[in-house]
N, C-alpha and C. Protein backbone atom coordinates (compact mmCIF):
# COMPACT_ATOMS: atom_id res chain seq x y z
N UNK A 1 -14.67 -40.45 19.39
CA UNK A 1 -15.15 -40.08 18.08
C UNK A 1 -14.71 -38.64 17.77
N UNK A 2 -14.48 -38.38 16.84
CA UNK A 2 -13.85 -37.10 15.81
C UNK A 2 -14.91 -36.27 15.79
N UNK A 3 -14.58 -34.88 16.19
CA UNK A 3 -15.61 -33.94 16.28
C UNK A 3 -15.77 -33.71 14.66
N UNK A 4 -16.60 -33.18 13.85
CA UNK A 4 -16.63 -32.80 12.61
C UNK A 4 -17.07 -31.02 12.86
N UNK A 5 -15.92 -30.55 12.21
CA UNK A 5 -16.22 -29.31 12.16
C UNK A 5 -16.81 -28.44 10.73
N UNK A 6 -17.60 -27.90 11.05
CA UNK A 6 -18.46 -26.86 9.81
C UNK A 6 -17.47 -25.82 9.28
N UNK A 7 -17.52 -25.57 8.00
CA UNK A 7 -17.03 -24.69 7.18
C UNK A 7 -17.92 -24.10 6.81
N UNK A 8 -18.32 -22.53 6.32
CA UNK A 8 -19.20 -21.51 5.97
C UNK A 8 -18.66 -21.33 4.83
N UNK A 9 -19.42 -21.31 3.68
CA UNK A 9 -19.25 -20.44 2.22
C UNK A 9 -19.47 -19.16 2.36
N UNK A 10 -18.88 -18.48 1.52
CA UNK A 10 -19.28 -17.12 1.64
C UNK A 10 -18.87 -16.66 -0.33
N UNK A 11 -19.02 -17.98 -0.64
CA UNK A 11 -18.91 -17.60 -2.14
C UNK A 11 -17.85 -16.66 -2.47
N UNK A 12 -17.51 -16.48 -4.03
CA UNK A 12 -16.52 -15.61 -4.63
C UNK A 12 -16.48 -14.18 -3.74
N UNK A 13 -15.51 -13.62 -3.44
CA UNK A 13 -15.08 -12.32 -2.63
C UNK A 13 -13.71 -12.13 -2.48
N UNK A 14 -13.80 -10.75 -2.22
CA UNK A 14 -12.00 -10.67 -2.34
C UNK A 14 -11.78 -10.40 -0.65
N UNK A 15 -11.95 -11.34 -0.04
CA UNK A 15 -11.83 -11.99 1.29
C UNK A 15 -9.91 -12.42 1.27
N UNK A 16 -8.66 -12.12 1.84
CA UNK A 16 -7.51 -12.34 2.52
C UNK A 16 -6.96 -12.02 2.83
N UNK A 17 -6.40 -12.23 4.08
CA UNK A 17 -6.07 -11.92 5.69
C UNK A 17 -4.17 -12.11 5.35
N UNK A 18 -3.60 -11.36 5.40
CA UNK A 18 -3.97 -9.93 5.58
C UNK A 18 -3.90 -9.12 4.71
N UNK A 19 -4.67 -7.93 4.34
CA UNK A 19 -4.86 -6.96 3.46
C UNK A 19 -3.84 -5.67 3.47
N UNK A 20 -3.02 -5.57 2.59
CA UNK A 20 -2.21 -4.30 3.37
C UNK A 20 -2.91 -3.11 2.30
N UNK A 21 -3.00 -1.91 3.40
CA UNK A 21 -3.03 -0.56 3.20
C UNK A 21 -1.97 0.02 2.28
N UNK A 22 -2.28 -0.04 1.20
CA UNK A 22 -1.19 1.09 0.39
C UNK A 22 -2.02 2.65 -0.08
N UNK A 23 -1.19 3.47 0.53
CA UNK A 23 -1.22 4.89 -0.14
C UNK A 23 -0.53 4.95 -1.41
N UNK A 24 -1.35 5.01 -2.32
CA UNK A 24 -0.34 5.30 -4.18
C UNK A 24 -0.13 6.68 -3.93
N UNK A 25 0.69 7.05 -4.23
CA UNK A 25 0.49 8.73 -4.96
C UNK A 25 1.89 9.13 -6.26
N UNK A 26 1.01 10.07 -6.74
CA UNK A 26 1.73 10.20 -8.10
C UNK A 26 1.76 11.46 -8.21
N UNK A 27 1.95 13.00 -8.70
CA UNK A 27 2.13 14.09 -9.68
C UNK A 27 1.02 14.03 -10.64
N UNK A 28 0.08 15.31 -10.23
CA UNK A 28 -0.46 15.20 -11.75
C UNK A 28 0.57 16.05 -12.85
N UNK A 29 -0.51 16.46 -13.80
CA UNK A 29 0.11 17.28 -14.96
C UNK A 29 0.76 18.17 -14.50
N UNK A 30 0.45 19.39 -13.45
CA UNK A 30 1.08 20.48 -13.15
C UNK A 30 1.60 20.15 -12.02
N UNK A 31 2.15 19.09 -11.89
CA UNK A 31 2.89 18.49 -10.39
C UNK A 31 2.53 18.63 -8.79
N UNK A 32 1.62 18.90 -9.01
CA UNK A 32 -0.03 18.59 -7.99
C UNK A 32 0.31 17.35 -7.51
N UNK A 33 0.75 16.80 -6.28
CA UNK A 33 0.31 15.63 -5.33
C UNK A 33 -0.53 15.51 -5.04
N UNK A 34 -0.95 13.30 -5.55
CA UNK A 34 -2.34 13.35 -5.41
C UNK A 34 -1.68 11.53 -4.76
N UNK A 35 -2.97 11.23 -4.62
CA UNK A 35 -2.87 9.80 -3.32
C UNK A 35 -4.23 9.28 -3.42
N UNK A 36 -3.94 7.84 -3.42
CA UNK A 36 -5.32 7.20 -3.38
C UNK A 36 -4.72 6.07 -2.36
N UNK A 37 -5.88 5.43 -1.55
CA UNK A 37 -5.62 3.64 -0.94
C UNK A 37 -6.01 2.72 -1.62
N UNK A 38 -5.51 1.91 -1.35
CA UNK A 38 -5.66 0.74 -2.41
C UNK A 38 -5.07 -0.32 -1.49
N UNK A 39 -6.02 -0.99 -1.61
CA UNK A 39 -6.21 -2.84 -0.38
C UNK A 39 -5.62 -3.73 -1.47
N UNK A 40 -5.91 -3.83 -2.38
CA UNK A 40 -5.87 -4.72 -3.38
C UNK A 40 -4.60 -5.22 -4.24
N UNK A 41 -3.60 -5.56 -3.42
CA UNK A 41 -2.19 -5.52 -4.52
C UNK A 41 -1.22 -6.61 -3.53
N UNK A 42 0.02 -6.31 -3.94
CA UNK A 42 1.17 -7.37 -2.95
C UNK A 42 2.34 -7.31 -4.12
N UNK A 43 3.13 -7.67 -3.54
CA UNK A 43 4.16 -8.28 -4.29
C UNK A 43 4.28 -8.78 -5.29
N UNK A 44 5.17 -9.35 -6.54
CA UNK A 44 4.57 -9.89 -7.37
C UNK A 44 5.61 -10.83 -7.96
N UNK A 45 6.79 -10.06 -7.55
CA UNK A 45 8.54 -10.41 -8.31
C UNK A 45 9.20 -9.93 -6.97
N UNK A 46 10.73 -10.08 -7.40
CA UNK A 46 11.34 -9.56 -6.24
C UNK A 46 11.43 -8.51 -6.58
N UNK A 47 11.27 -7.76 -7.79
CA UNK A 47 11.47 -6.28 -7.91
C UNK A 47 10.14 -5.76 -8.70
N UNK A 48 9.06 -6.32 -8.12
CA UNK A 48 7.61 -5.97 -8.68
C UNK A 48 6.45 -5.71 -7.87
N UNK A 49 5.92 -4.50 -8.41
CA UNK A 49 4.26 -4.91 -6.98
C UNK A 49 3.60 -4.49 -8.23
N UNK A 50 2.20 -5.24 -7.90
CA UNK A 50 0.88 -5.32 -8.45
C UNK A 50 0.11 -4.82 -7.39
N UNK A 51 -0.70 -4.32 -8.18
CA UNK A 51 -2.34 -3.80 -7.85
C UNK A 51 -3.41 -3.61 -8.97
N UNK A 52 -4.40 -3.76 -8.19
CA UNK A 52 -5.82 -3.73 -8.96
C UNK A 52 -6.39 -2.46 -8.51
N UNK A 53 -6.42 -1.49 -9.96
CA UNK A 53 -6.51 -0.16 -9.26
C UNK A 53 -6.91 0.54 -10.94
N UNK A 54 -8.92 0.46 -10.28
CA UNK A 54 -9.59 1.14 -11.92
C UNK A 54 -9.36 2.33 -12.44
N UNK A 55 -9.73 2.45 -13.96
CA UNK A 55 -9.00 3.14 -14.72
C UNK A 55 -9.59 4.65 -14.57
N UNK A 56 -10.70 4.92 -13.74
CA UNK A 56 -11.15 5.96 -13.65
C UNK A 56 -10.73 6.55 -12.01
N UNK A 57 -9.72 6.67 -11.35
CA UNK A 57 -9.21 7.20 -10.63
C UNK A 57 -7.90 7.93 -11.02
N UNK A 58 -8.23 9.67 -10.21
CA UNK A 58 -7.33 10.43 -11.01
C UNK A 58 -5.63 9.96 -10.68
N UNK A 59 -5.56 8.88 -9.86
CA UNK A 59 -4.17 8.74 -9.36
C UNK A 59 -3.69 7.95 -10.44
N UNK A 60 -4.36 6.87 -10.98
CA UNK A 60 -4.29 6.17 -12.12
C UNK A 60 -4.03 6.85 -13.00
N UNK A 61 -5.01 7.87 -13.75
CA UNK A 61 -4.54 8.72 -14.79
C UNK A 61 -3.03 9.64 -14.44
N UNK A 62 -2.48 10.23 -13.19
CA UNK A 62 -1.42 10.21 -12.98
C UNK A 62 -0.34 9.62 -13.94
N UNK A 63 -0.24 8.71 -12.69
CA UNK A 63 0.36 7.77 -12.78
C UNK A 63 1.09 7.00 -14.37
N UNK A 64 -0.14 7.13 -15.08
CA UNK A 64 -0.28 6.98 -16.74
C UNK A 64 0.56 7.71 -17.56
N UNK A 65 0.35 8.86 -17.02
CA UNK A 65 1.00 10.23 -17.50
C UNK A 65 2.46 10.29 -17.33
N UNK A 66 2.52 9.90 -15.98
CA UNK A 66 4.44 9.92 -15.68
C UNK A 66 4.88 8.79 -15.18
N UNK A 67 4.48 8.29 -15.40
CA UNK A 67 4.88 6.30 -15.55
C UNK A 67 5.96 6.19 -14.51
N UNK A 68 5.42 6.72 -12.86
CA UNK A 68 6.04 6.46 -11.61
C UNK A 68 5.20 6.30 -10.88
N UNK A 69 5.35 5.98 -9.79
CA UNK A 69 4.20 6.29 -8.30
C UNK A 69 4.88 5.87 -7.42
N UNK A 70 4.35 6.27 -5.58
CA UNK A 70 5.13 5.65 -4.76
C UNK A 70 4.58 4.81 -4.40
N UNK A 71 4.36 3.79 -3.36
CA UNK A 71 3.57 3.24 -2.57
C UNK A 71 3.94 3.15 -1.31
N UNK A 72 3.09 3.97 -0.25
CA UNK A 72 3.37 4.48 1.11
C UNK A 72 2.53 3.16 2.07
N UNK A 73 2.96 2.59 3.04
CA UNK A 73 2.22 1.67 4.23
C UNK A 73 1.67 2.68 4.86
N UNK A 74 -0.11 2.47 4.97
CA UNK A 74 -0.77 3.40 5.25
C UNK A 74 -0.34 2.73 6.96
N UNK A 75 -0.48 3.61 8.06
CA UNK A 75 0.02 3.30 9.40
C UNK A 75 -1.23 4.15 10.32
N UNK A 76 -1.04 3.64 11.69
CA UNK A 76 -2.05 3.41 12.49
C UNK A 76 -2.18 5.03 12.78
N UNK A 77 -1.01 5.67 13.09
CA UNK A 77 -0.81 6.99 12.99
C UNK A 77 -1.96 7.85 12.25
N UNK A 78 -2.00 7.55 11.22
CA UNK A 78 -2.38 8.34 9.84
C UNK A 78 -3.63 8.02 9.78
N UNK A 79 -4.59 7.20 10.23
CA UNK A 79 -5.71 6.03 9.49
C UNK A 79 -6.69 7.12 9.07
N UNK A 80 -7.14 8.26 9.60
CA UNK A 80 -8.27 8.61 9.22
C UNK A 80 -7.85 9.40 8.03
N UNK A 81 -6.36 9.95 7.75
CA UNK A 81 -6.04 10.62 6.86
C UNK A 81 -5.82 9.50 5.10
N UNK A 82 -5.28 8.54 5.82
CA UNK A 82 -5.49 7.08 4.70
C UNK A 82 -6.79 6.85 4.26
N UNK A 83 -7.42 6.58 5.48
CA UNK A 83 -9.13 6.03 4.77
C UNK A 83 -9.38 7.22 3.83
N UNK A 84 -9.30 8.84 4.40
CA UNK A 84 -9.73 9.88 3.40
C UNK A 84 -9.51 9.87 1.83
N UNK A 85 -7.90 9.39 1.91
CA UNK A 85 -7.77 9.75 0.24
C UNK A 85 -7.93 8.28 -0.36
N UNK A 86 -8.93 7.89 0.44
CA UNK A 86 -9.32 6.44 -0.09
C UNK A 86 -11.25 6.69 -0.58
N UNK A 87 -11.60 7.64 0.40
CA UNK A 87 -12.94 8.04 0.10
C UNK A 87 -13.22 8.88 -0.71
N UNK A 88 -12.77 9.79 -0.90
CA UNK A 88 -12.45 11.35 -1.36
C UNK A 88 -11.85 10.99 -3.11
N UNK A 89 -12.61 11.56 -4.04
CA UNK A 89 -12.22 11.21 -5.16
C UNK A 89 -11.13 13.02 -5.69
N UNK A 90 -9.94 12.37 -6.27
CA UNK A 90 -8.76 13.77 -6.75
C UNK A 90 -9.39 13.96 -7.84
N UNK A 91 -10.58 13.15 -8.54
CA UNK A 91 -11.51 14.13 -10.03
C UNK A 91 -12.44 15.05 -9.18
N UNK A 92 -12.59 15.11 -8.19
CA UNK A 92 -13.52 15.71 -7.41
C UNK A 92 -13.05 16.76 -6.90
N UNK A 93 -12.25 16.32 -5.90
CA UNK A 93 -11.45 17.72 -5.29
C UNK A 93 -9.71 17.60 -5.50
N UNK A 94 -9.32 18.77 -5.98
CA UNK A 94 -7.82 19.01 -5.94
C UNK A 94 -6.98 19.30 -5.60
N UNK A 95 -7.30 19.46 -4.34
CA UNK A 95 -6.22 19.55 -2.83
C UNK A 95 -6.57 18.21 -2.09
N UNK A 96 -6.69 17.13 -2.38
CA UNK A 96 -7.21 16.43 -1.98
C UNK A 96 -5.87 15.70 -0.98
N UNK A 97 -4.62 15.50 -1.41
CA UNK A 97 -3.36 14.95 -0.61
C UNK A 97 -3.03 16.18 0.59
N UNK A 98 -3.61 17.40 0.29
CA UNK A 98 -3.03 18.87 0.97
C UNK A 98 -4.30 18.72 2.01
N UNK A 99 -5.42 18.43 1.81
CA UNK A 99 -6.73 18.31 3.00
C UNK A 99 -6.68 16.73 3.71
N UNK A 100 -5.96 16.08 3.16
CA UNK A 100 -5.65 14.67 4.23
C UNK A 100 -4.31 15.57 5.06
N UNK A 101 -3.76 16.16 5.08
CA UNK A 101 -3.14 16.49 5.69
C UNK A 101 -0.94 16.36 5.18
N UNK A 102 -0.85 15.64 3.72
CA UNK A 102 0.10 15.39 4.18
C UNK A 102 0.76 16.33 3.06
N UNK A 103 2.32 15.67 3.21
CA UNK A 103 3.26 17.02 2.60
C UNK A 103 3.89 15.88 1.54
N UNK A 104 4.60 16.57 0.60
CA UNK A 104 5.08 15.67 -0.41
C UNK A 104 6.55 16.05 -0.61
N UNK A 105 7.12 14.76 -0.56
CA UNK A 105 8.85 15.27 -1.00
C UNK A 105 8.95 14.44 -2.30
N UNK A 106 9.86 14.79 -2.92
CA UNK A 106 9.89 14.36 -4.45
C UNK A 106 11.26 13.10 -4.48
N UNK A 107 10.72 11.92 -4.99
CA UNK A 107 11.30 10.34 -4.72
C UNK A 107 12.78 11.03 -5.77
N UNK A 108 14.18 11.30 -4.79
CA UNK A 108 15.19 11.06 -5.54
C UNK A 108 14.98 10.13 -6.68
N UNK A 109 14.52 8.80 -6.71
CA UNK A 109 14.64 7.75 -7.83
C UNK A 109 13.35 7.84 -8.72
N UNK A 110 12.13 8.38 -8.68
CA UNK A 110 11.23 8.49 -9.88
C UNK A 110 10.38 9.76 -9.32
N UNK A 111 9.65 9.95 -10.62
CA UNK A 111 8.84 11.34 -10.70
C UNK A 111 7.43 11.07 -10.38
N UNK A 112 8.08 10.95 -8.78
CA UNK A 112 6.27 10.78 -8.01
C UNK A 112 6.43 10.79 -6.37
N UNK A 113 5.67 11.61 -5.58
CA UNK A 113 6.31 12.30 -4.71
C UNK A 113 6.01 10.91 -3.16
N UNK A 114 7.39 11.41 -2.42
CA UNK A 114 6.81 10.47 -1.23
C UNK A 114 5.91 11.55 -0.37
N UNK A 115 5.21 10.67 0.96
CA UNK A 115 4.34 11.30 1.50
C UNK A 115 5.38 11.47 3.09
N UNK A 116 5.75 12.61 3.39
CA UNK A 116 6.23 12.97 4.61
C UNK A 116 5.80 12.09 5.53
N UNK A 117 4.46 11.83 5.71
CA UNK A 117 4.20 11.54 6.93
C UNK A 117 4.01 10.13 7.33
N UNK A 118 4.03 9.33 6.19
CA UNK A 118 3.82 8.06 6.07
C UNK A 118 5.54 7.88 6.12
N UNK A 119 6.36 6.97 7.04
CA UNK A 119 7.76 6.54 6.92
C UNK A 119 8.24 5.59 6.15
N UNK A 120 7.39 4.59 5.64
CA UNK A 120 8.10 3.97 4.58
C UNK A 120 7.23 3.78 3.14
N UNK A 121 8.33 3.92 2.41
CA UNK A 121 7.68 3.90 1.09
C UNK A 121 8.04 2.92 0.06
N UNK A 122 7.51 2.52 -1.37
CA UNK A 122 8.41 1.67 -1.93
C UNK A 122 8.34 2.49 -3.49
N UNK A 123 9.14 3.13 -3.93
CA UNK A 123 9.10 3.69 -5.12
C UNK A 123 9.29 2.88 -6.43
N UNK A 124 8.34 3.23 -7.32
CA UNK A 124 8.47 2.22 -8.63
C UNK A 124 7.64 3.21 -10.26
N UNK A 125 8.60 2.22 -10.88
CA UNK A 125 8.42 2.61 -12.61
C UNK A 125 7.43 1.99 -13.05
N UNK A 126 6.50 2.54 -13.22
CA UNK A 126 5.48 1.63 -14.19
C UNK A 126 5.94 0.91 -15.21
N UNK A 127 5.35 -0.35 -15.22
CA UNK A 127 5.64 -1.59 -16.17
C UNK A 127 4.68 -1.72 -17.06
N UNK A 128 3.53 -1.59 -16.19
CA UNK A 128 2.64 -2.24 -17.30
C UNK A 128 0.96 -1.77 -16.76
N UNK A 129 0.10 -1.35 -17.12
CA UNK A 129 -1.45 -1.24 -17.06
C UNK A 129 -1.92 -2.09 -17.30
N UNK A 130 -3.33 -2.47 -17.51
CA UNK A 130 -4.30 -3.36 -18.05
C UNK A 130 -5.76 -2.57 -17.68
N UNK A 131 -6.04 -1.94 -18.54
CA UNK A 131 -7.24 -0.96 -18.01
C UNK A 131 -8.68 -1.76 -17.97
N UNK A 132 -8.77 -3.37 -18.88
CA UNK A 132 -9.49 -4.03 -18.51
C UNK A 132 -9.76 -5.05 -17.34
N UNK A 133 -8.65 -5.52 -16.88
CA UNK A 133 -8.22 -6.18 -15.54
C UNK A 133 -7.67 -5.29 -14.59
N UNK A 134 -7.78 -3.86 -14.85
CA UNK A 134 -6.74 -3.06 -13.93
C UNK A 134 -5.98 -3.47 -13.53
N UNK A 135 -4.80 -4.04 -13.22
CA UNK A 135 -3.95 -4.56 -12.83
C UNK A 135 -2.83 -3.89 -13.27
N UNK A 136 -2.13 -3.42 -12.88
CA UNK A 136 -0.88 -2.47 -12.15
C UNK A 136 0.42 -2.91 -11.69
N UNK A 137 1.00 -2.68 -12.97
CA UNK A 137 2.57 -3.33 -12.05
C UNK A 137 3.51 -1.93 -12.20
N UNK A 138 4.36 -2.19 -11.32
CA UNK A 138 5.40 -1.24 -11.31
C UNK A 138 6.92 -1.88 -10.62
N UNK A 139 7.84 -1.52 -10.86
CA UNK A 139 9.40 -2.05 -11.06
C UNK A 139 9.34 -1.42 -9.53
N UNK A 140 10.00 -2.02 -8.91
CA UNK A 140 10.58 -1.72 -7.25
C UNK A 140 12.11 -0.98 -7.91
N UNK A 141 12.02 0.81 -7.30
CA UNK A 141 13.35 0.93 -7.93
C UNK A 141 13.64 1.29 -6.66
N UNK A 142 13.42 1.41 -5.28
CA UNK A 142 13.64 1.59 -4.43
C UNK A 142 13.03 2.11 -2.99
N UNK A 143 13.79 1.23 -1.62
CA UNK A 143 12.37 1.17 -0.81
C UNK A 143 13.18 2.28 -0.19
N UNK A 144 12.57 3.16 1.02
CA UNK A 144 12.82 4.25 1.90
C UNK A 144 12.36 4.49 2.85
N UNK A 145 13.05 4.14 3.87
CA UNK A 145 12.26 4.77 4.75
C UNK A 145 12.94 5.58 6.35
N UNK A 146 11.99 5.96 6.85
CA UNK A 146 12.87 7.00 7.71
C UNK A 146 13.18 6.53 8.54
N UNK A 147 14.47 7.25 9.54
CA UNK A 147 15.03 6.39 10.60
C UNK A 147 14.30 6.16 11.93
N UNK A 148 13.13 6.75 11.95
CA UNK A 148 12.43 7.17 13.17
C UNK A 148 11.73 5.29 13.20
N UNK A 149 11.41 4.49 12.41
CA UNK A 149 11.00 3.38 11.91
C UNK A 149 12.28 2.16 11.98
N UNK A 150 13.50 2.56 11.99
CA UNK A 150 14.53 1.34 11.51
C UNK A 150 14.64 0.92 13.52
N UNK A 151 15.07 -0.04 13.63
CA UNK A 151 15.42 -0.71 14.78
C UNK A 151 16.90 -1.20 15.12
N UNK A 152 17.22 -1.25 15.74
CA UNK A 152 19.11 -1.00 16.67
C UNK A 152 19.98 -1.64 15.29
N UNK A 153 19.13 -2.98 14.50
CA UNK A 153 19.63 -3.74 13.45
C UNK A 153 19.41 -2.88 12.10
N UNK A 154 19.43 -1.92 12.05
CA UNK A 154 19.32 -0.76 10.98
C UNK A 154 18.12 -1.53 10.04
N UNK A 155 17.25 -2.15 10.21
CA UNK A 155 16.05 -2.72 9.32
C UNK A 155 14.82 -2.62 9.91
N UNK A 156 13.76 -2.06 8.92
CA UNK A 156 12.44 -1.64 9.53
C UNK A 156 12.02 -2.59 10.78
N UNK A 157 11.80 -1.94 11.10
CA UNK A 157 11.21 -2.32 12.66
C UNK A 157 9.67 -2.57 12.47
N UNK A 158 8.51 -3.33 12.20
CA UNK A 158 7.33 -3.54 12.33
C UNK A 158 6.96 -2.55 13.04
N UNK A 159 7.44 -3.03 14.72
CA UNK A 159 6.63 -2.28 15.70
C UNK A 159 6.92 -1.01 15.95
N UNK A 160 7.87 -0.53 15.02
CA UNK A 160 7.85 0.93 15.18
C UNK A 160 6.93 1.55 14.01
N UNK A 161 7.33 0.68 13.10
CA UNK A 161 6.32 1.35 11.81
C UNK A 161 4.82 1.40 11.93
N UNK A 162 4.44 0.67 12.62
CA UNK A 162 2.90 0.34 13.01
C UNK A 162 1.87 0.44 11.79
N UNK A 163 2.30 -0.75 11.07
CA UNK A 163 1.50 -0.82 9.80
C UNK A 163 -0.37 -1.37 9.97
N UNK A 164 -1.13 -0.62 9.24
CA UNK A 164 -2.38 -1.19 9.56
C UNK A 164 -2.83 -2.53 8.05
N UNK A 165 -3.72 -2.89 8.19
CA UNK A 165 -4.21 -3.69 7.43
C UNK A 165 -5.30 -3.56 6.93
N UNK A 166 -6.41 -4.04 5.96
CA UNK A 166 -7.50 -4.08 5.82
C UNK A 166 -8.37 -4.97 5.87
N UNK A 167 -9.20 -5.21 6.45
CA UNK A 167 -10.09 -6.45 6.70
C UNK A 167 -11.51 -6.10 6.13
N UNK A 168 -11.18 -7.17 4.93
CA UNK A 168 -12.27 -6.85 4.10
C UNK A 168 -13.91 -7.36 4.49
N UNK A 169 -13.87 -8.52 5.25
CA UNK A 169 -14.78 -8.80 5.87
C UNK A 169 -15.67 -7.87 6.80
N UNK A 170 -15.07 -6.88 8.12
CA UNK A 170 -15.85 -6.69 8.45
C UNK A 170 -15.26 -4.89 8.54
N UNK A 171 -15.46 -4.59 7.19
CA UNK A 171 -14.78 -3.07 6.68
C UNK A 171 -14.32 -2.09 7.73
N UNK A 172 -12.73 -3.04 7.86
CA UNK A 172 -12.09 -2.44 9.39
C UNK A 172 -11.07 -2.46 9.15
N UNK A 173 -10.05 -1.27 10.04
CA UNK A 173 -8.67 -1.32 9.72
C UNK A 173 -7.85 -2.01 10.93
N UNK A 174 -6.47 -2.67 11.09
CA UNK A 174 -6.46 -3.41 12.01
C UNK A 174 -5.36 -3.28 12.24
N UNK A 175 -4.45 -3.23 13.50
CA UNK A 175 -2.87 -3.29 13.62
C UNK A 175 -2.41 -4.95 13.54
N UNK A 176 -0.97 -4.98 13.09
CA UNK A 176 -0.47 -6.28 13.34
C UNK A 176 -0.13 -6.20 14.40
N UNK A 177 0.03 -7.57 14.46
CA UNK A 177 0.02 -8.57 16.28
C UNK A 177 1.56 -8.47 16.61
N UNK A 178 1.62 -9.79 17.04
CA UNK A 178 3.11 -9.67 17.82
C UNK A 178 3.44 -11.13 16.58
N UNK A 179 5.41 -11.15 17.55
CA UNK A 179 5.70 -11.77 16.41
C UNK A 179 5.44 -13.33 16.86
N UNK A 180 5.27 -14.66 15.95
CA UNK A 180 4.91 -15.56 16.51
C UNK A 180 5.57 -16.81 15.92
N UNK A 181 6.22 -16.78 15.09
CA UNK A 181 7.63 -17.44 14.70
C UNK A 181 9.17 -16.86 13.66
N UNK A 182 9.76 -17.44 12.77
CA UNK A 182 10.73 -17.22 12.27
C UNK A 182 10.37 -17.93 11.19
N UNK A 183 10.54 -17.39 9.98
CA UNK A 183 10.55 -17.28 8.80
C UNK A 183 11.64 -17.70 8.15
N UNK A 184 11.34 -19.15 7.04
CA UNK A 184 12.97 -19.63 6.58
C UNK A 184 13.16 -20.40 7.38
N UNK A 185 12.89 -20.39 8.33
CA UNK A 185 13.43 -21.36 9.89
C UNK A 185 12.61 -22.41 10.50
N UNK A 186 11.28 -21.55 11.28
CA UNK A 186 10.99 -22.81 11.89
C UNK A 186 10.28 -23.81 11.70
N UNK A 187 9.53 -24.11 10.57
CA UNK A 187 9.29 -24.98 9.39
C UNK A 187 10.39 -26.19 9.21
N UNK A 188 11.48 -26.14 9.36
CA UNK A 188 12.78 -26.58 9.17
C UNK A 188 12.85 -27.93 9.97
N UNK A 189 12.00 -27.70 11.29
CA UNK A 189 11.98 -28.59 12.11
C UNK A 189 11.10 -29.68 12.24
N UNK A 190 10.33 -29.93 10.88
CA UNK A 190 9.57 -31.09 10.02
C UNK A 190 10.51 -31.63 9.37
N UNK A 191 11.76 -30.86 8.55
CA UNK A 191 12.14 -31.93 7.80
C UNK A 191 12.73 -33.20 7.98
């Protein structure tokens, strides 16, 4: 006989595995680097990322202003300096990217600074707002990242980058695992 296994509700939540860590940061008015985290976004196009990211954060108003931002993989390295400019509001305090600790270089391709210390980034043009759905897109005009991160095959290396995640369930940050198949591929071996 067939075991029957239980499923748990846990009702509407923004509950999925896996959550990636993005550092935004943008330029304010007087070209002040500023940075927020943000769990809430992904991909969207091949040359698009979305996020859900409300209209009363000063990175947002940034951002608004000079219709760029970067988006940095917050990494295991960094976490307490990530969670910070995730806690820490830039309407509040205004050294707020300079007291997480990091340094800002200015994205050859748009007017919004990368974060030194974070190695890869994905730089983009704002597309579009929605200050009632917050929802956030921006044009992928180009990804970057440093060589200390690329692997013998000149392409980011995971396990060097040591990207964290967010787990919204049990409000924790988490490293990825190891690798556990091939992508494009081993699916292939159903058809």
């Amino acid at each position: 006989m067939e075991e029957i296994k239980m499923r748990k509700n846990f009702g509407a939540k923004p509950y999925t595995y896996p959550q990636p860590v993005y550092i935004v940061a943008a330029y304010d008015e007087d070209g002040t680097p500023d940075a927020m985290n943000a769990a809430w976004g992904g991909i969207s196009d091949d040359t698009q990322i979305s996020m859900c990211l409300s209209p009363g954060h000063k990175t947002v108003k940034n951002i608004l202003a000079r219709k760029a931002f970067t988006v940095s993989m917050a990494d295991a390295a960094h976490v307490v300096a990530c969670d910070y400019v995730g806690v820490e509001s830039g309407n509040k305090v205004k050294n707020k990217f300079e007291k997480a600790g990091f340094h800002a270089v200015k994205s050859e391709f748009v007017d919004a600074p990368l974060i030194e210390e974070l190695p890869m980034a994905v730089e983009c043009r704002l597309v579009s707002y929605d200050a009632q759905s917050c929802r956030m897109v921006g044009e992928i005009v180009n990804v970057s990242a440093d060589e200390s991160v690329l692997g013998e095959n000149g392409k980011i290396d995971p396990a060097k980058l040591d990207p964290i995640v967010f787990d919204p369930v049990n409000m924790a940050y988490l490293k990825l695992g190891e690798k556990v198949g091939n992508a494009f591929k081993d699916g292939l071996a159903l058809k």
